[in-house]
PDB file of N, CA and C in Angstrom:
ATOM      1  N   UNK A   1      89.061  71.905 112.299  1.00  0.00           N
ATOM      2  CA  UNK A   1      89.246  71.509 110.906  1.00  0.00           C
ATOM      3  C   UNK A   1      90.060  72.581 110.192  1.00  0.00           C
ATOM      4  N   UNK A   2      90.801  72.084 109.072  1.00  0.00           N
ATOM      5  CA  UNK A   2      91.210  72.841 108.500  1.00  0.00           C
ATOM      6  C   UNK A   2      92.972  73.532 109.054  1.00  0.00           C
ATOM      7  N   UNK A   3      93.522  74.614 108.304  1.00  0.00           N
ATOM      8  CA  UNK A   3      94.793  74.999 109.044  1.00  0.00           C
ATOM      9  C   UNK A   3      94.636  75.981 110.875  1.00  0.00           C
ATOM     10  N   UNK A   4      95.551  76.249 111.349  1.00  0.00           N
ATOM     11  CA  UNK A   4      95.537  76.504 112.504  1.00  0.00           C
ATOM     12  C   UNK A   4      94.958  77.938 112.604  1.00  0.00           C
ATOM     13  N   UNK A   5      95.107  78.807 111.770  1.00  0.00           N
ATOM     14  CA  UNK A   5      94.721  79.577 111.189  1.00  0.00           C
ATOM     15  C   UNK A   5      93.277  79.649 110.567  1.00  0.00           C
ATOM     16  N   UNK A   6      93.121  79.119 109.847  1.00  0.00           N
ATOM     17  CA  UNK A   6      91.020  78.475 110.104  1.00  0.00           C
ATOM     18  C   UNK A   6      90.804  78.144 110.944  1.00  0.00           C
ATOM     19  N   UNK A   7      90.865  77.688 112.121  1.00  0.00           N
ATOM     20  CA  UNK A   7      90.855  76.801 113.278  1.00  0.00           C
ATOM     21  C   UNK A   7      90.674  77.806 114.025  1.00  0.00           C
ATOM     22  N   UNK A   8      90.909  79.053 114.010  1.00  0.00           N
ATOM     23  CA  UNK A   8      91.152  80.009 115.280  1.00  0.00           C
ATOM     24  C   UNK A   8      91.608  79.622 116.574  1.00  0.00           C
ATOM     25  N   UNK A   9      92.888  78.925 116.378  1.00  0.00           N
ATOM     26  CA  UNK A   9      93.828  78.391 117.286  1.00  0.00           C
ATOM     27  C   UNK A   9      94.289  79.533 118.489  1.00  0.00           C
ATOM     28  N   UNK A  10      94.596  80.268 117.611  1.00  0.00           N
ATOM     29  CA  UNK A  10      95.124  81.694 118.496  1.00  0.00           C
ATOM     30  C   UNK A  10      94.119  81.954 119.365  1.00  0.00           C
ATOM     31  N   UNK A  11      92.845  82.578 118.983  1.00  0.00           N
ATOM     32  CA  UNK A  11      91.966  83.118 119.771  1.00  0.00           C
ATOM     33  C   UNK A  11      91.258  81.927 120.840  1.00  0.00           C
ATOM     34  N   UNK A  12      90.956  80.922 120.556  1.00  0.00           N
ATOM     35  CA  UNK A  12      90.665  79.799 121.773  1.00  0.00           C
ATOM     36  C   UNK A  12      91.566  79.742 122.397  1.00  0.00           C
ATOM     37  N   UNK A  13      92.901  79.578 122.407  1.00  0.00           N
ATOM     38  CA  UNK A  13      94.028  79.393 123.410  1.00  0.00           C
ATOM     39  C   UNK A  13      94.132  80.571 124.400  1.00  0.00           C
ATOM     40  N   UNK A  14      93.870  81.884 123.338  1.00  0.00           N
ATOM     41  CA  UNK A  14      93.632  82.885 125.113  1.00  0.00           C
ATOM     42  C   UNK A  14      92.235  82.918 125.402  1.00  0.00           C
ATOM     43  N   UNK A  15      91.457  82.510 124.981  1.00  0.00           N
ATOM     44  CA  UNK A  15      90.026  82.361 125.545  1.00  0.00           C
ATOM     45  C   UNK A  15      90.482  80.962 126.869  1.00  0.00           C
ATOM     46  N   UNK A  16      91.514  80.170 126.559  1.00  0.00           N
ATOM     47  CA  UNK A  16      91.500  79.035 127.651  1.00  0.00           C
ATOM     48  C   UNK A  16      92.510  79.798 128.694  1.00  0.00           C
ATOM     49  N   UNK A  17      93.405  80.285 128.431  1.00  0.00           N
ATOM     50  CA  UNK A  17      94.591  80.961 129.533  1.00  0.00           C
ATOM     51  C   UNK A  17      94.244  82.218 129.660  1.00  0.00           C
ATOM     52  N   UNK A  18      93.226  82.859 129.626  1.00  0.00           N
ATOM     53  CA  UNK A  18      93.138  84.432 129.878  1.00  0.00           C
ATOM     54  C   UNK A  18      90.930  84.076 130.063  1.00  0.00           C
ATOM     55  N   UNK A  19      90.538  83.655 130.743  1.00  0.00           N
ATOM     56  CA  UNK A  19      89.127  83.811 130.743  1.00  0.00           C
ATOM     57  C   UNK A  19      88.379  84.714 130.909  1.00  0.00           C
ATOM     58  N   UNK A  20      87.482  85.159 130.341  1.00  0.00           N
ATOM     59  CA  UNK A  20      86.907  86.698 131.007  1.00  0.00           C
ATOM     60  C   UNK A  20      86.239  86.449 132.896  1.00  0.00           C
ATOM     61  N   UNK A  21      86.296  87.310 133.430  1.00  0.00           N
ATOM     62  CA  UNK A  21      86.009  87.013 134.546  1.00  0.00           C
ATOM     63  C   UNK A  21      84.303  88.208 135.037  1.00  0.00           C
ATOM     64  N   UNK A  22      83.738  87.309 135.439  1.00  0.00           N
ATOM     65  CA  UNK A  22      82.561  87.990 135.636  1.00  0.00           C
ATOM     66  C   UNK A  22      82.497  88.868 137.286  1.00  0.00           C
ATOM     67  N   UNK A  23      81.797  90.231 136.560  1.00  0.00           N
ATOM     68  CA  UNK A  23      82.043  91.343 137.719  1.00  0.00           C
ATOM     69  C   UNK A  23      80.459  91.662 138.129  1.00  0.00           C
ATOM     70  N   UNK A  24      80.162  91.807 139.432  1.00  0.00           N
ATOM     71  CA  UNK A  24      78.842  92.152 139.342  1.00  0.00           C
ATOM     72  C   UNK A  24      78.586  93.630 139.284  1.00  0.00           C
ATOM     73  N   UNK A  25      77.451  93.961 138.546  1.00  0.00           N
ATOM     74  CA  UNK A  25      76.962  95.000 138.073  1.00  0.00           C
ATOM     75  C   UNK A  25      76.012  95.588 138.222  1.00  0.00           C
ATOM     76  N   UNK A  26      75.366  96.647 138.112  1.00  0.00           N
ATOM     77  CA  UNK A  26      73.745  97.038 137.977  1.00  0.00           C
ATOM     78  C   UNK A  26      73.118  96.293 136.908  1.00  0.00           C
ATOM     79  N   UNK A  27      72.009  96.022 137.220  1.00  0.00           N
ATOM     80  CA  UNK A  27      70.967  95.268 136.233  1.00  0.00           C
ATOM     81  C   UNK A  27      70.778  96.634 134.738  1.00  0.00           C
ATOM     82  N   UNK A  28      70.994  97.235 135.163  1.00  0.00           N
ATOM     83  CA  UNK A  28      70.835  98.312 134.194  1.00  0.00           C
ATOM     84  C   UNK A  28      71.185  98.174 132.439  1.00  0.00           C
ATOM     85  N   UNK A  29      70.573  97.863 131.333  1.00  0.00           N
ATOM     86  CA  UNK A  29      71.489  97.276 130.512  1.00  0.00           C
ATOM     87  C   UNK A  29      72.621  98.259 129.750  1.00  0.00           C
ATOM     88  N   UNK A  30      73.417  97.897 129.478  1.00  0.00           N
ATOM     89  CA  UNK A  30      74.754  98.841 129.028  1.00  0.00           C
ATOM     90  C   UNK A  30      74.794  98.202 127.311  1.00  0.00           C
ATOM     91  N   UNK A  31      75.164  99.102 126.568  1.00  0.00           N
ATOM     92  CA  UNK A  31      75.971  98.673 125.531  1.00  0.00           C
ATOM     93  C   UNK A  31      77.406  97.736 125.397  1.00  0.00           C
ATOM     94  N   UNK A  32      77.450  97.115 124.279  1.00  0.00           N
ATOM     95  CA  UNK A  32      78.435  96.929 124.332  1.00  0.00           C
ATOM     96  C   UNK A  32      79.909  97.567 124.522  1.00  0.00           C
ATOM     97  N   UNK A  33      80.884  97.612 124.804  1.00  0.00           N
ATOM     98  CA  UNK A  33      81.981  98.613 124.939  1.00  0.00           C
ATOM     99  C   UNK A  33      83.440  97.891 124.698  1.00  0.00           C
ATOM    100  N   UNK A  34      84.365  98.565 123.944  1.00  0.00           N
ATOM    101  CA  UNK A  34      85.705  97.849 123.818  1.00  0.00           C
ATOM    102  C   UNK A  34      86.482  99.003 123.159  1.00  0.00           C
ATOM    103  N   UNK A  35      87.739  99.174 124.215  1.00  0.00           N
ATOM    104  CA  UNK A  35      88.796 100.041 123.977  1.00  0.00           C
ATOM    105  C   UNK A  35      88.938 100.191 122.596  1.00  0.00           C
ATOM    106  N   UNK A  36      89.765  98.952 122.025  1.00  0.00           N
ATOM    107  CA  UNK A  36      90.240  98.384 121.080  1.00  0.00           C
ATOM    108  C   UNK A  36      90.016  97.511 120.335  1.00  0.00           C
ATOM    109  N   UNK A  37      90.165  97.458 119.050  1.00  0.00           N
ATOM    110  CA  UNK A  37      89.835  96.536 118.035  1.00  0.00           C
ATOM    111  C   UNK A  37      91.019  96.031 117.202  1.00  0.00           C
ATOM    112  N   UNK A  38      91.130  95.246 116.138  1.00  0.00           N
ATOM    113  CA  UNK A  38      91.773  95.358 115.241  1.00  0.00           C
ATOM    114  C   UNK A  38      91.280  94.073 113.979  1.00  0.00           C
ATOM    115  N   UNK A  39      91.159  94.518 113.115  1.00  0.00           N
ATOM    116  CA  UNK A  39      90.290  94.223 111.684  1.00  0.00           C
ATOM    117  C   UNK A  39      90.707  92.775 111.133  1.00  0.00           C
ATOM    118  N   UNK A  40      91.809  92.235 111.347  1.00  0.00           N
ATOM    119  CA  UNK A  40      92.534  91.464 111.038  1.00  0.00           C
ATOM    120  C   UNK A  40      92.542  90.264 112.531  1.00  0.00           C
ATOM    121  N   UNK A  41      92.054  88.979 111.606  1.00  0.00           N
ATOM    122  CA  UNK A  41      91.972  87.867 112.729  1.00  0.00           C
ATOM    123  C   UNK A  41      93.770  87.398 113.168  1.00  0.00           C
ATOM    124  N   UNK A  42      94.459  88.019 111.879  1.00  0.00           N
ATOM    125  CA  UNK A  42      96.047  87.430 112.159  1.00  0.00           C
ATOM    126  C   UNK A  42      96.673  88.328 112.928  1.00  0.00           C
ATOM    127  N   UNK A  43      96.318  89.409 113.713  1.00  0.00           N
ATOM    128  CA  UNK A  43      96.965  90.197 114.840  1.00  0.00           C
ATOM    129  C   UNK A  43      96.179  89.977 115.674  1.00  0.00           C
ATOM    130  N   UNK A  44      97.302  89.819 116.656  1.00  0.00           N
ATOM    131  CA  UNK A  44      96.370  89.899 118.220  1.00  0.00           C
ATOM    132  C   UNK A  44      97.059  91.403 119.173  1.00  0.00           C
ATOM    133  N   UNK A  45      96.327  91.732 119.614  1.00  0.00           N
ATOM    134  CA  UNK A  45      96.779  93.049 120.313  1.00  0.00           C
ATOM    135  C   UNK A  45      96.990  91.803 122.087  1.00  0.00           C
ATOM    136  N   UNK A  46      97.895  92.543 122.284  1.00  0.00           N
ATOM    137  CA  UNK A  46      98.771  91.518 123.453  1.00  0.00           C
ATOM    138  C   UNK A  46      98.741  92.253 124.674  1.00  0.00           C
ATOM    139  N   UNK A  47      99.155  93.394 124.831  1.00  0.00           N
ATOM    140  CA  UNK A  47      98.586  94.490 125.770  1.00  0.00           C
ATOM    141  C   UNK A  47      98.546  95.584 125.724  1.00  0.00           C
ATOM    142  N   UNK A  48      98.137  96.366 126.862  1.00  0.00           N
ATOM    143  CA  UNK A  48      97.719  97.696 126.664  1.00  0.00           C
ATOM    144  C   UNK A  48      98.425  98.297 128.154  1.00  0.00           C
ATOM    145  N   UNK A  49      99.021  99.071 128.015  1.00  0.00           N
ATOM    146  CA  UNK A  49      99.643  99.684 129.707  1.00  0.00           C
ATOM    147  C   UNK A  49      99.579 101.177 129.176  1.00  0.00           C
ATOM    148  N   UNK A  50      99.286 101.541 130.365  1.00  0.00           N
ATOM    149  CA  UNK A  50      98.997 102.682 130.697  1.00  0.00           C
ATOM    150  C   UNK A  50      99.836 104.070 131.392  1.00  0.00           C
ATOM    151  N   UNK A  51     100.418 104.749 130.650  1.00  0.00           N
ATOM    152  CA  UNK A  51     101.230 105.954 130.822  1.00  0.00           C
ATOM    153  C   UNK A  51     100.425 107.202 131.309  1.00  0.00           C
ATOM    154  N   UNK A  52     101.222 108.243 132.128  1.00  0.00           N
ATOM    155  CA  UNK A  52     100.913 109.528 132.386  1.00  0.00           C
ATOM    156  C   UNK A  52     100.472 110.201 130.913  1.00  0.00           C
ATOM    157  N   UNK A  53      99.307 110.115 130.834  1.00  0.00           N
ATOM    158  CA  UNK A  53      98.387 110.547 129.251  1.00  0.00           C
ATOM    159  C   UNK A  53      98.864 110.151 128.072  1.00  0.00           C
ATOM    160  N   UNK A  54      98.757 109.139 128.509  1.00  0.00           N
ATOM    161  CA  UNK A  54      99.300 108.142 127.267  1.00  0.00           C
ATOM    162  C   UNK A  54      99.245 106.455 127.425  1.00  0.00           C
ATOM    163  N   UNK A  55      98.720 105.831 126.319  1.00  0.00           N
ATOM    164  CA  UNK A  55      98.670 104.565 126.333  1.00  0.00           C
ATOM    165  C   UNK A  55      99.792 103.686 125.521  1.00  0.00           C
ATOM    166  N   UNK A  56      99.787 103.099 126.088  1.00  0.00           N
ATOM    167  CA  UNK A  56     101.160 102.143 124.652  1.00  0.00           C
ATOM    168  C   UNK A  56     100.449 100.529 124.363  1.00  0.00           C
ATOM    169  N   UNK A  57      99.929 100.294 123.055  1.00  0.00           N
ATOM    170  CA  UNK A  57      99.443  99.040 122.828  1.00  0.00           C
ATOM    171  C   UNK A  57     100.274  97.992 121.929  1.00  0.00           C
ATOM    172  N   UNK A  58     100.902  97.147 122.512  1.00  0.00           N
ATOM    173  CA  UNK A  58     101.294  95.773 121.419  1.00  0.00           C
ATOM    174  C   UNK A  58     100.671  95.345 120.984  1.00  0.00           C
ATOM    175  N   UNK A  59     101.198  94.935 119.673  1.00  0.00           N
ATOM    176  CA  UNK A  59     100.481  93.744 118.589  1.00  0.00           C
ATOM    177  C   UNK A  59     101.464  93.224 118.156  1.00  0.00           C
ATOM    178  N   UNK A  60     101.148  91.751 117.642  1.00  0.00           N
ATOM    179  CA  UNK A  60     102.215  90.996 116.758  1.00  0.00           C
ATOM    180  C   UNK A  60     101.015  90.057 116.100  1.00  0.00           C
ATOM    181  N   UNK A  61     101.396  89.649 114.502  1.00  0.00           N
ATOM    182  CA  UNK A  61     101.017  89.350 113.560  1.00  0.00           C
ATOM    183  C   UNK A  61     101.045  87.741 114.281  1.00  0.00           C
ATOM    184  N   UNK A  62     100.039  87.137 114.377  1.00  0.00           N
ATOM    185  CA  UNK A  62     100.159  85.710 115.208  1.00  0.00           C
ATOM    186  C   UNK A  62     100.144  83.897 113.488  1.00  0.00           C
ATOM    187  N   UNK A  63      99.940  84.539 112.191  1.00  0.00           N
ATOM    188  CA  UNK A  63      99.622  83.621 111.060  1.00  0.00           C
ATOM    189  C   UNK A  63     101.064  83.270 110.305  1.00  0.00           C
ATOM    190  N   UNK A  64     101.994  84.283 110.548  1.00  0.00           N
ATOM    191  CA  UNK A  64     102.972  84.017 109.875  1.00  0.00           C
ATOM    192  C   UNK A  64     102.882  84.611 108.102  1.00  0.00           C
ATOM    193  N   UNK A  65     102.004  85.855 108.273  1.00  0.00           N
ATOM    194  CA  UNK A  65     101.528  86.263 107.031  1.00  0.00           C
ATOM    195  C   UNK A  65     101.846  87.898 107.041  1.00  0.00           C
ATOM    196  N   UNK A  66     101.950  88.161 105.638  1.00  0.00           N
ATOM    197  CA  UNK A  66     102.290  89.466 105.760  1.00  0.00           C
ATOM    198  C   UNK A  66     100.689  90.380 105.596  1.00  0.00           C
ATOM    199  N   UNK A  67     100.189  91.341 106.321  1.00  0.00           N
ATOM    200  CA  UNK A  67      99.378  91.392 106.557  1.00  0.00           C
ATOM    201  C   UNK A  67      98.775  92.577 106.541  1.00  0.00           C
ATOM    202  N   UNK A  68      97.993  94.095 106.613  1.00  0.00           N
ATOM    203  CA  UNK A  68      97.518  95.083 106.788  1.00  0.00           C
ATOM    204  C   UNK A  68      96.386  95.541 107.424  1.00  0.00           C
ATOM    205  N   UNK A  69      96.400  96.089 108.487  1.00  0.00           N
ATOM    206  CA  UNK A  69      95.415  95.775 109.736  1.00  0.00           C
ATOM    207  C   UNK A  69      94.487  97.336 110.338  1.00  0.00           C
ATOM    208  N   UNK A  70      93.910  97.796 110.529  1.00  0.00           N
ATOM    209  CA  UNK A  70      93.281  98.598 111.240  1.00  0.00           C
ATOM    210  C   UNK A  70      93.133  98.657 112.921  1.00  0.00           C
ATOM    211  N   UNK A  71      93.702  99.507 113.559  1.00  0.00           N
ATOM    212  CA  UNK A  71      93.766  99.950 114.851  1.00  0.00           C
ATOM    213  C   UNK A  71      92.383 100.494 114.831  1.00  0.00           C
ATOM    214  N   UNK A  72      91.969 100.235 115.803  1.00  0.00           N
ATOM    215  CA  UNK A  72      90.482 101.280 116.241  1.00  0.00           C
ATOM    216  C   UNK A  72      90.488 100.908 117.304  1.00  0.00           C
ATOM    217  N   UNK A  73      89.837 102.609 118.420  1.00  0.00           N
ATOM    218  CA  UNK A  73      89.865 102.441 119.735  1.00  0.00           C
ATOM    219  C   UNK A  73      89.140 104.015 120.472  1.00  0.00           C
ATOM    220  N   UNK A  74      88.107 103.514 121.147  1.00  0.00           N
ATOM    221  CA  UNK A  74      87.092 104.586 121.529  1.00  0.00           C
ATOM    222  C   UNK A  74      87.876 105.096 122.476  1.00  0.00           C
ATOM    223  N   UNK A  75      89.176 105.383 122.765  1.00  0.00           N
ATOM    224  CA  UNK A  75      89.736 106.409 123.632  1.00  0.00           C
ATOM    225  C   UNK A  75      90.090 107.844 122.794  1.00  0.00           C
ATOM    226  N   UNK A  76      90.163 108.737 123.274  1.00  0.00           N
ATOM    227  CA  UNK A  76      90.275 110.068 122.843  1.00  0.00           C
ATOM    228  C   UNK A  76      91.986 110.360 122.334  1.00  0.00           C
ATOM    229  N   UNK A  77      92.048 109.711 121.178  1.00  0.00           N
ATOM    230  CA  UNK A  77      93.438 109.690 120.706  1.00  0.00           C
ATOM    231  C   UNK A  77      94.248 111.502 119.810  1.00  0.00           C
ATOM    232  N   UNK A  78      94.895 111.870 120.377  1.00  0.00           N
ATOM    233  CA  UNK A  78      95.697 113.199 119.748  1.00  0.00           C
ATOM    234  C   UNK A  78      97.061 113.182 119.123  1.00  0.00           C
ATOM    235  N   UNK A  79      97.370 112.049 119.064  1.00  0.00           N
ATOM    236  CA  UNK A  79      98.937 111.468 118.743  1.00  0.00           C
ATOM    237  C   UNK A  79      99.106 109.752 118.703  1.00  0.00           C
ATOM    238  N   UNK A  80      99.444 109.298 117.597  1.00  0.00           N
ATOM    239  CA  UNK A  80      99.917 108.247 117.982  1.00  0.00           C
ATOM    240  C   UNK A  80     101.116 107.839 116.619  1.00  0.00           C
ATOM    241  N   UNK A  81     102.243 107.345 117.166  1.00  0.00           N
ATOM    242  CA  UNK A  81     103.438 107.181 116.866  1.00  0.00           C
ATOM    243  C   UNK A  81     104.189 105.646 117.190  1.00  0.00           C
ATOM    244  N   UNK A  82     104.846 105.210 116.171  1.00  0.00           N
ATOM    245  CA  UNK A  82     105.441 103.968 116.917  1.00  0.00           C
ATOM    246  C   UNK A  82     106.494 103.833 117.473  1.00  0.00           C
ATOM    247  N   UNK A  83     106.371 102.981 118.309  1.00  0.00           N
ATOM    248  CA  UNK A  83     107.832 102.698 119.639  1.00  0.00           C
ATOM    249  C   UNK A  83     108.177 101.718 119.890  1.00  0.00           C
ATOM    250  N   UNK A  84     109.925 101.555 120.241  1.00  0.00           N
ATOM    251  CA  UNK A  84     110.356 100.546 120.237  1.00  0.00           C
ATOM    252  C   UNK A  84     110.420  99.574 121.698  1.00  0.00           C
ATOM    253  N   UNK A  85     110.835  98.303 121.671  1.00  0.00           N
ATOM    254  CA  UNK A  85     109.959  97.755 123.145  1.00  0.00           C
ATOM    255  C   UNK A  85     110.296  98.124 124.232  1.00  0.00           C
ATOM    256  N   UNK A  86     111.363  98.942 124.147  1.00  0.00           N
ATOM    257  CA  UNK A  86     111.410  99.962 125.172  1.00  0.00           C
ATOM    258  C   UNK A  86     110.338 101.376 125.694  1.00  0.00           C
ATOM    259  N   UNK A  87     109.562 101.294 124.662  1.00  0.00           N
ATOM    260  CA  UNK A  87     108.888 102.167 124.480  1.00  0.00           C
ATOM    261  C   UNK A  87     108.765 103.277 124.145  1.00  0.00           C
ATOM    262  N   UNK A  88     110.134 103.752 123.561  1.00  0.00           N
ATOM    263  CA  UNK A  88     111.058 105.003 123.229  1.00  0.00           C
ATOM    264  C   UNK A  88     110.524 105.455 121.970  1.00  0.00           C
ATOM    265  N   UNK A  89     109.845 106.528 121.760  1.00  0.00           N
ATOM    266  CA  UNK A  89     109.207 106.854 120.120  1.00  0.00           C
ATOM    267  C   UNK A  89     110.326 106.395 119.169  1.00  0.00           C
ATOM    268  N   UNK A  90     109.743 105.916 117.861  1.00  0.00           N
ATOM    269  CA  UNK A  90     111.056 105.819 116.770  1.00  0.00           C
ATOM    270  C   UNK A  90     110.775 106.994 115.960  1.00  0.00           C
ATOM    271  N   UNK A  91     111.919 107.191 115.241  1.00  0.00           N
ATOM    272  CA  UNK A  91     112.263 108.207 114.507  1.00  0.00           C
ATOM    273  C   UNK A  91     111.564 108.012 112.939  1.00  0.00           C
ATOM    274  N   UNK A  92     110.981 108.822 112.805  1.00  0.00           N
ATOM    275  CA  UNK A  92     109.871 108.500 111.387  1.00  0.00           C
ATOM    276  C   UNK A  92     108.340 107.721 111.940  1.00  0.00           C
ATOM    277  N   UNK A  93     108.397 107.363 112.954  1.00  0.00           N
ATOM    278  CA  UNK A  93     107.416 106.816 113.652  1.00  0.00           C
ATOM    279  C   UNK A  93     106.131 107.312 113.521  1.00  0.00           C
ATOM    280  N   UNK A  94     105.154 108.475 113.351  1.00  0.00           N
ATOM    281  CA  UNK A  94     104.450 108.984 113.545  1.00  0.00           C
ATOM    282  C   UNK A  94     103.375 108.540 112.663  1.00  0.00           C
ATOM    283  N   UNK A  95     102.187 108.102 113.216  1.00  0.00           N
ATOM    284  CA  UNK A  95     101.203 107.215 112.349  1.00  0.00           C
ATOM    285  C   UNK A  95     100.263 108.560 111.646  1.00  0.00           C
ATOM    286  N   UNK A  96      99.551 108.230 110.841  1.00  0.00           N
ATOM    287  CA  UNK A  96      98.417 109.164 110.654  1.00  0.00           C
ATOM    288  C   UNK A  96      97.198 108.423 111.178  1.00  0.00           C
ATOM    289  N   UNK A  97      96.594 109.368 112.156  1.00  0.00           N
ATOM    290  CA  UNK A  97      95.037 109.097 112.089  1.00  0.00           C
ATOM    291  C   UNK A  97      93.810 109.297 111.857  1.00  0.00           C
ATOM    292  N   UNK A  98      93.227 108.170 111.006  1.00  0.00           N
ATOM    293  CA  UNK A  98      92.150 108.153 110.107  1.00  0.00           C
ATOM    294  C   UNK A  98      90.952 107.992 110.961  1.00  0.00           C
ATOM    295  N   UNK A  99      89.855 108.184 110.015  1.00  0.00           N
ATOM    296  CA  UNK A  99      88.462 108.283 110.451  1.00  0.00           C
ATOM    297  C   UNK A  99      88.508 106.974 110.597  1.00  0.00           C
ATOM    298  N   UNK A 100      89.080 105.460 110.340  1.00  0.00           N
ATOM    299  CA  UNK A 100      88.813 104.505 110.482  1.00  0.00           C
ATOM    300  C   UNK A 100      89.790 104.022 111.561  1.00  0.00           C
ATOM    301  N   UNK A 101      90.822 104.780 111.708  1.00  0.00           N
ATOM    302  CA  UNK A 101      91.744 104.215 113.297  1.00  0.00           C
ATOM    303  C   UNK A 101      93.083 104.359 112.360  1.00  0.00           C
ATOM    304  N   UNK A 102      94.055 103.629 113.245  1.00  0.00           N
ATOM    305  CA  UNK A 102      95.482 103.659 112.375  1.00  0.00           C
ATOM    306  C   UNK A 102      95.625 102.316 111.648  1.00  0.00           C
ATOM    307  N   UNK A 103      96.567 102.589 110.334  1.00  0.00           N
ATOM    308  CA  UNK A 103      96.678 101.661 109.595  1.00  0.00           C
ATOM    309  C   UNK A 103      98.203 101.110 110.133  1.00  0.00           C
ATOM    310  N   UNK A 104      98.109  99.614 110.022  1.00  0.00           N
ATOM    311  CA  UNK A 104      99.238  99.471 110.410  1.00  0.00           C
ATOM    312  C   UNK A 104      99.744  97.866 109.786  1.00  0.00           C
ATOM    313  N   UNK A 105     101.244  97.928 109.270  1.00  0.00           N
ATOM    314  CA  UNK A 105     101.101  96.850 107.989  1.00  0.00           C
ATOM    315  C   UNK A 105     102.099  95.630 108.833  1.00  0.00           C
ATOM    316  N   UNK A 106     102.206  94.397 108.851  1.00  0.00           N
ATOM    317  CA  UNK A 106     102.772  93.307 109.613  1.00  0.00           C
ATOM    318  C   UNK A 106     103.674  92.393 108.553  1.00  0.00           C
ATOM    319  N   UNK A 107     104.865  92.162 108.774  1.00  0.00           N
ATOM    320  CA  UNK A 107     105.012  91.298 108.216  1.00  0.00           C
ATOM    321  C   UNK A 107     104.683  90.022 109.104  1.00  0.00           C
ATOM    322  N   UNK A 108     105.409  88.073 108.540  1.00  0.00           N
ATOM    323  CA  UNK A 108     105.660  87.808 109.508  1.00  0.00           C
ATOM    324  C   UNK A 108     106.049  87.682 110.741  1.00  0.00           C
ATOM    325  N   UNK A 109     105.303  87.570 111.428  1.00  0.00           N
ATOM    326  CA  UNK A 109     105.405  87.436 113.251  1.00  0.00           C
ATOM    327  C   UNK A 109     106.146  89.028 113.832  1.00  0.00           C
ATOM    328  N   UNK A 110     105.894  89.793 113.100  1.00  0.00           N
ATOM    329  CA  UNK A 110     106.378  91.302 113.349  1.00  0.00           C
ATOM    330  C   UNK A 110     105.827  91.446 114.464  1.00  0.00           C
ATOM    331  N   UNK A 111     106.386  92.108 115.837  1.00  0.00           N
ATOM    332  CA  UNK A 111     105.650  93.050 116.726  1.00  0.00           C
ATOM    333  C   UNK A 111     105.708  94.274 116.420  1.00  0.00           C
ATOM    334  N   UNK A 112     104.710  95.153 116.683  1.00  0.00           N
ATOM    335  CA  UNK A 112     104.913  96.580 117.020  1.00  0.00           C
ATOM    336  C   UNK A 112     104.462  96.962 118.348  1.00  0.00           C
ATOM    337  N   UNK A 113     104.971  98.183 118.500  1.00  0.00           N
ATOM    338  CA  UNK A 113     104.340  99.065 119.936  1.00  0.00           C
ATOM    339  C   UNK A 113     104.489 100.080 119.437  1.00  0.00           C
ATOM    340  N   UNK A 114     102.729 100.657 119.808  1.00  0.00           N
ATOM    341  CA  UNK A 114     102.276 102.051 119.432  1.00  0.00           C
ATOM    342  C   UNK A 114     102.081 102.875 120.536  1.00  0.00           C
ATOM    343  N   UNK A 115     102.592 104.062 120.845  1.00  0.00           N
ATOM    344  CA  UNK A 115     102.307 104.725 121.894  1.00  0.00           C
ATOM    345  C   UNK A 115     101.306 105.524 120.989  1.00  0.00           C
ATOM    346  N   UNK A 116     100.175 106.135 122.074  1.00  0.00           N
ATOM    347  CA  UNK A 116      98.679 106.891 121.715  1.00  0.00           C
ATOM    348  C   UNK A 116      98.966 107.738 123.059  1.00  0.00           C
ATOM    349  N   UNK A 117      98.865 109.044 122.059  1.00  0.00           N
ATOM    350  CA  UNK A 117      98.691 110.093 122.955  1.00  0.00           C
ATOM    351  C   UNK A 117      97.710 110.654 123.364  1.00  0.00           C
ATOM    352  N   UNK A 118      97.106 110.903 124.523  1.00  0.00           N
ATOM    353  CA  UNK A 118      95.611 110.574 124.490  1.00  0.00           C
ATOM    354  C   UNK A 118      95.303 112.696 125.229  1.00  0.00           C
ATOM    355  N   UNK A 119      93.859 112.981 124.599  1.00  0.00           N
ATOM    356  CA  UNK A 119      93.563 114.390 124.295  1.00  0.00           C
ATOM    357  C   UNK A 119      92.849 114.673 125.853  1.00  0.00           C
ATOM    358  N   UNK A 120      92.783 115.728 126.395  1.00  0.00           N
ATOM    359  CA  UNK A 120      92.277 115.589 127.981  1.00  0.00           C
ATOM    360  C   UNK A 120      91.056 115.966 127.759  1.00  0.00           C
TER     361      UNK A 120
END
């Protein structure tokens, strides 16, 4: 019901083409756990690859809205800066990071890529 965007169109469609896949485990119970977050239902973080001490994560604004979003992510972050899809730092790039994660603003259907420099 409602627009595609109420509908949570986005997020069921990779819930149907991306399924979580079940791993067996110790019965032991664990907390919940997740790299990454982001505050905003109109970004989807798309992937995450993995560099010599360093991570690089995409997002793109999926509503067609201009938007302002929060990065958060329980990895041990010491740098993080934005890059182009080459992955090449940009110039002025350099995010600040907050006690709440990085802020990061979208227009329509904007991608970014953030490289995170991660602390040993």
């Amino acid at each position: 019901a409602g627009s595609f965007q109420e509908a949570g169109v986005i997020q069921q469609a990779y819930n149907l083409n991306f399924p979580l896949h079940v791993v067996p485990a110790s019965c032991a119970h664990r907390p919940a756990w997740s790299a990454f977050s982001v505050s905003s239902p109109a970004i989807v973080l798309e992937t995450a690859e993995d560099r010599p001490e360093a991570v690089v994560v995409r997002l793109y604004e999926a509503h067609g809205s201009t938007v302002t979003t929060w990065l958060q992510t329980s990895l041990p972050i010491k740098e993080a800066m934005l890059c182009d899809l080459l992955e090449r730092p940009a110039a002025q790039g350099h995010l600040r990071l907050e006690p709440r994660g990085l802020r990061l603003s979208f227009t329509p259907f904007r991608v970014l890529s953030v490289l995170l420099v991660l602390s040993h």
